[in-house]
N, C-alpha and C. Protein backbone atom coordinates (compact mmCIF):
# COMPACT_ATOMS: atom_id res chain seq x y z
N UNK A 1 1.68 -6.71 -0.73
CA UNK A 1 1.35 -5.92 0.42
C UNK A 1 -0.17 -5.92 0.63
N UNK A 2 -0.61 -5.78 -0.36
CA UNK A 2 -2.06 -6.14 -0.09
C UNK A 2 -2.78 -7.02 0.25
N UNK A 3 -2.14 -7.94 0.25
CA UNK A 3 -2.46 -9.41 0.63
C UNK A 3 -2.65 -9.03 2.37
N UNK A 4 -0.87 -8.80 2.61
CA UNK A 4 -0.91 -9.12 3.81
C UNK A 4 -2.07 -8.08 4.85
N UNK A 5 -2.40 -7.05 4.23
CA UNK A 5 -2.69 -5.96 5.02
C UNK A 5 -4.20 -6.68 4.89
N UNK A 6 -4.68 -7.81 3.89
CA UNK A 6 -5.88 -7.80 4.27
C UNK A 6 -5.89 -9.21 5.37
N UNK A 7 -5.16 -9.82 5.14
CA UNK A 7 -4.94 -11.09 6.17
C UNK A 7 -4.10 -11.23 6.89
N UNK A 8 -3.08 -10.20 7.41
CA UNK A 8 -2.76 -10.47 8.31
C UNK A 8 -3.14 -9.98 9.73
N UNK A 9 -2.44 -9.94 10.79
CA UNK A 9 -2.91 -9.30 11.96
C UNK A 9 -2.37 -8.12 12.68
N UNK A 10 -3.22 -7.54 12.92
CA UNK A 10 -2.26 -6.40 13.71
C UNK A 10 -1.75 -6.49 15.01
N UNK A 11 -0.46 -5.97 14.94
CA UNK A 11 0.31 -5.79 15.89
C UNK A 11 0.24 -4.90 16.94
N UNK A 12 -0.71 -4.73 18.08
CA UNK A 12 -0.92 -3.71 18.49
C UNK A 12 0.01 -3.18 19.02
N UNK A 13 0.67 -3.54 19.80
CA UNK A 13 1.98 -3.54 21.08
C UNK A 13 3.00 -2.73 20.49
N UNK A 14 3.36 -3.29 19.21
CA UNK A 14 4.48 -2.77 18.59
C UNK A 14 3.67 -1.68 17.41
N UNK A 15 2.64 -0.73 16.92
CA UNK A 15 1.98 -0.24 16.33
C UNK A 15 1.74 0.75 16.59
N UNK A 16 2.27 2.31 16.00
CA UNK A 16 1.74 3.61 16.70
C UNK A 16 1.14 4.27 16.05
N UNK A 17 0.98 5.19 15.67
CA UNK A 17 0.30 6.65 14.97
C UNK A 17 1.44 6.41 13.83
N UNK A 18 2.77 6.66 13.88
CA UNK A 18 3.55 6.47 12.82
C UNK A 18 3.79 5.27 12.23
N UNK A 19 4.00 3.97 13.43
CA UNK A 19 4.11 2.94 12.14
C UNK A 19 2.94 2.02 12.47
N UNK A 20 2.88 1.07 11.66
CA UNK A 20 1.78 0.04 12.28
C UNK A 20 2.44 -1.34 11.49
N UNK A 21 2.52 -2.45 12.31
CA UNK A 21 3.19 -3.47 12.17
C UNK A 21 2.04 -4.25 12.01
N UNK A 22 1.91 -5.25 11.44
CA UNK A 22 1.52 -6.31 10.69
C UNK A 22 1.94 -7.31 10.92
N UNK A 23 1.89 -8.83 11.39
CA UNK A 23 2.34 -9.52 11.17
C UNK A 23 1.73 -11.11 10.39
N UNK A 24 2.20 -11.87 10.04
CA UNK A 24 1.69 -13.34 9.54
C UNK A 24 1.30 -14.22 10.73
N UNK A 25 0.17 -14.51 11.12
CA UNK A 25 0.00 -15.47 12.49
C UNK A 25 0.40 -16.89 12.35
N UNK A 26 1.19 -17.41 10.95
CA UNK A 26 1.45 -18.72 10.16
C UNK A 26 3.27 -18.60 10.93
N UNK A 27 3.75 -17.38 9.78
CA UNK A 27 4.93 -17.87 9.90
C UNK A 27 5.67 -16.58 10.76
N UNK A 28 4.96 -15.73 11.43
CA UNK A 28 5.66 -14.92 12.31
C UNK A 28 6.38 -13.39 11.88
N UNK A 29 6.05 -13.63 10.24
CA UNK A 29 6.37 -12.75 9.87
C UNK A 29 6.06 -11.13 10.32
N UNK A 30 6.77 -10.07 9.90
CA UNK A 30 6.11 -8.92 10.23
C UNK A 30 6.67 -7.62 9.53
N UNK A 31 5.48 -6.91 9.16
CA UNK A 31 5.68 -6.10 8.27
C UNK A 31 5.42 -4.59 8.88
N UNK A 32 6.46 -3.27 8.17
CA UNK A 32 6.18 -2.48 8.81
C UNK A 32 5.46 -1.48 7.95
N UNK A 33 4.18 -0.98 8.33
CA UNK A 33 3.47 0.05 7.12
C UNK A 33 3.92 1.53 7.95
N UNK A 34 4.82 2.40 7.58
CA UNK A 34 5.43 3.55 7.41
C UNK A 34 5.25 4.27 6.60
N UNK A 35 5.77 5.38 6.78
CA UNK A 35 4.98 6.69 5.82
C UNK A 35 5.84 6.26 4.60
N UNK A 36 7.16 5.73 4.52
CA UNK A 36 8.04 5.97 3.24
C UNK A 36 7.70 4.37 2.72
N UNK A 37 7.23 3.44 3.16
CA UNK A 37 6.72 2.31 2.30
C UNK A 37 5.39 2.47 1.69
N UNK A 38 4.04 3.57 2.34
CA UNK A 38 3.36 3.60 1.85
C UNK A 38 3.13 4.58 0.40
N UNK A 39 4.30 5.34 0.15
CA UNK A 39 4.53 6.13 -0.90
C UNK A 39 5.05 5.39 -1.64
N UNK A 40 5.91 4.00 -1.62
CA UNK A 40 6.45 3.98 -2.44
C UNK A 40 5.71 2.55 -2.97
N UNK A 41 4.37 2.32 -2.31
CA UNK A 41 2.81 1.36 -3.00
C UNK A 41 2.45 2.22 -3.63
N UNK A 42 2.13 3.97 -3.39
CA UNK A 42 1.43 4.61 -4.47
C UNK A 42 2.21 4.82 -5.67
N UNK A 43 3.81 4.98 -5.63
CA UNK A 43 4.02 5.06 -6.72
C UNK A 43 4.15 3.81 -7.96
N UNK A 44 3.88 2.72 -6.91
CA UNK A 44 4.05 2.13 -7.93
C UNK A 44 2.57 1.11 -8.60
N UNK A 45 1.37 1.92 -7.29
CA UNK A 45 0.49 1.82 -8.46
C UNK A 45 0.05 2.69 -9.10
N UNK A 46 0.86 3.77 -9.20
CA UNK A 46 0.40 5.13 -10.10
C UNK A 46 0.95 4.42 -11.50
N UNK A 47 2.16 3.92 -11.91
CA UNK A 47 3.01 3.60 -12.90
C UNK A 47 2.10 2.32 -13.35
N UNK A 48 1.53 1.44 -12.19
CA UNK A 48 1.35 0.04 -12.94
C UNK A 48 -0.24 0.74 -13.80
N UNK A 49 -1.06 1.46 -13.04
CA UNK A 49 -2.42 2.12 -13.47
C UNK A 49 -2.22 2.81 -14.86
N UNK A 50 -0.82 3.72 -15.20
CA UNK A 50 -0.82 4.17 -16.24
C UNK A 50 -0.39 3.49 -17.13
N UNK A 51 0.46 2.38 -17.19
CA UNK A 51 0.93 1.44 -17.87
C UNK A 51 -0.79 0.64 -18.44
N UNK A 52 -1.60 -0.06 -17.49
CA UNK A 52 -2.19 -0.61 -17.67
C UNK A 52 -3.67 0.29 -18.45
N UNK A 53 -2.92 1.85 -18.47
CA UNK A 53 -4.27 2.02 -19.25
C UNK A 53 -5.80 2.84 -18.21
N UNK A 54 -5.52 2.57 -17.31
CA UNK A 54 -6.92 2.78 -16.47
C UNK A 54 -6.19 4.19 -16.07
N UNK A 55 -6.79 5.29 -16.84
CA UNK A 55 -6.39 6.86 -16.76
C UNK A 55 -7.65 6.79 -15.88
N UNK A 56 -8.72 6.90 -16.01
CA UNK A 56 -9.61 6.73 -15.27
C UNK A 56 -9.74 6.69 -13.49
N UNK A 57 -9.38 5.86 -13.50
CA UNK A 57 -9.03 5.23 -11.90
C UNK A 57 -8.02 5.92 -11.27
N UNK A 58 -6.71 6.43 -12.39
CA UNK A 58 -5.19 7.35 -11.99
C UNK A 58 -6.14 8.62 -11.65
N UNK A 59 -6.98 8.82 -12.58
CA UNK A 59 -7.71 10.26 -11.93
C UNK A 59 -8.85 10.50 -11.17
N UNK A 60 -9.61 9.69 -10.72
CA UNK A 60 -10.14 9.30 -9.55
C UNK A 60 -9.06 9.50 -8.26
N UNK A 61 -8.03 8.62 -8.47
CA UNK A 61 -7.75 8.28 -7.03
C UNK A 61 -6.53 9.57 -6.63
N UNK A 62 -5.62 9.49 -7.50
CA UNK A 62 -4.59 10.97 -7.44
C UNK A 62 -4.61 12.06 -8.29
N UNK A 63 -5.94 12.23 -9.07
CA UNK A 63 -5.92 13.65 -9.87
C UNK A 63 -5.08 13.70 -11.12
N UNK A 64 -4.55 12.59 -11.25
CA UNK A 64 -3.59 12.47 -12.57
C UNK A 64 -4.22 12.69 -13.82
N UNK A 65 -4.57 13.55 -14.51
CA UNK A 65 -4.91 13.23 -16.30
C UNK A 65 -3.97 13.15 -16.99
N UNK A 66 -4.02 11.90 -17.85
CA UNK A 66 -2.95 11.23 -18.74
C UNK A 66 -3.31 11.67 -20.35
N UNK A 67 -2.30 12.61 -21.07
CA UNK A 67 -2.59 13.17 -21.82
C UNK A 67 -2.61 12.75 -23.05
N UNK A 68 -3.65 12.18 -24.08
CA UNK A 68 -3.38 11.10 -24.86
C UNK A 68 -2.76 11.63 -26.12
């Protein structure tokens, strides 16, 4: 997802306050960034951040302290 959100293009037409569409200008693709896909990027870089160790960054970005 991060990829695309940094290279792909926005969709204005089809893009509101609630969703914002994305698409690939290659292969037409198109992606929808919504409130319930973007929760479910944080959760799963909350899990990959604590897995990987960087308590640091988990508590910077969402207040998490990981209790050693």
């Amino acid at each position: 997802m991060r990829n695309a959100v940094a290279h792909w293009e926005l969709d204005e037409k089809m893009s509101d306050e609630n969703e914002i569409v994305i698409y690939n200008p290659v292969t037409l693709e198109r992606l929808k960034l919504d409130n319930k896909l973007m929760e479910e990027f944080k959760e799963h870089e909350k899990l990959l951040l604590k897995i990987f160790g960087w308590e640091q960054t988990l508590g910077e970005k969402y207040g998490i302290k990981i209790k050693k």
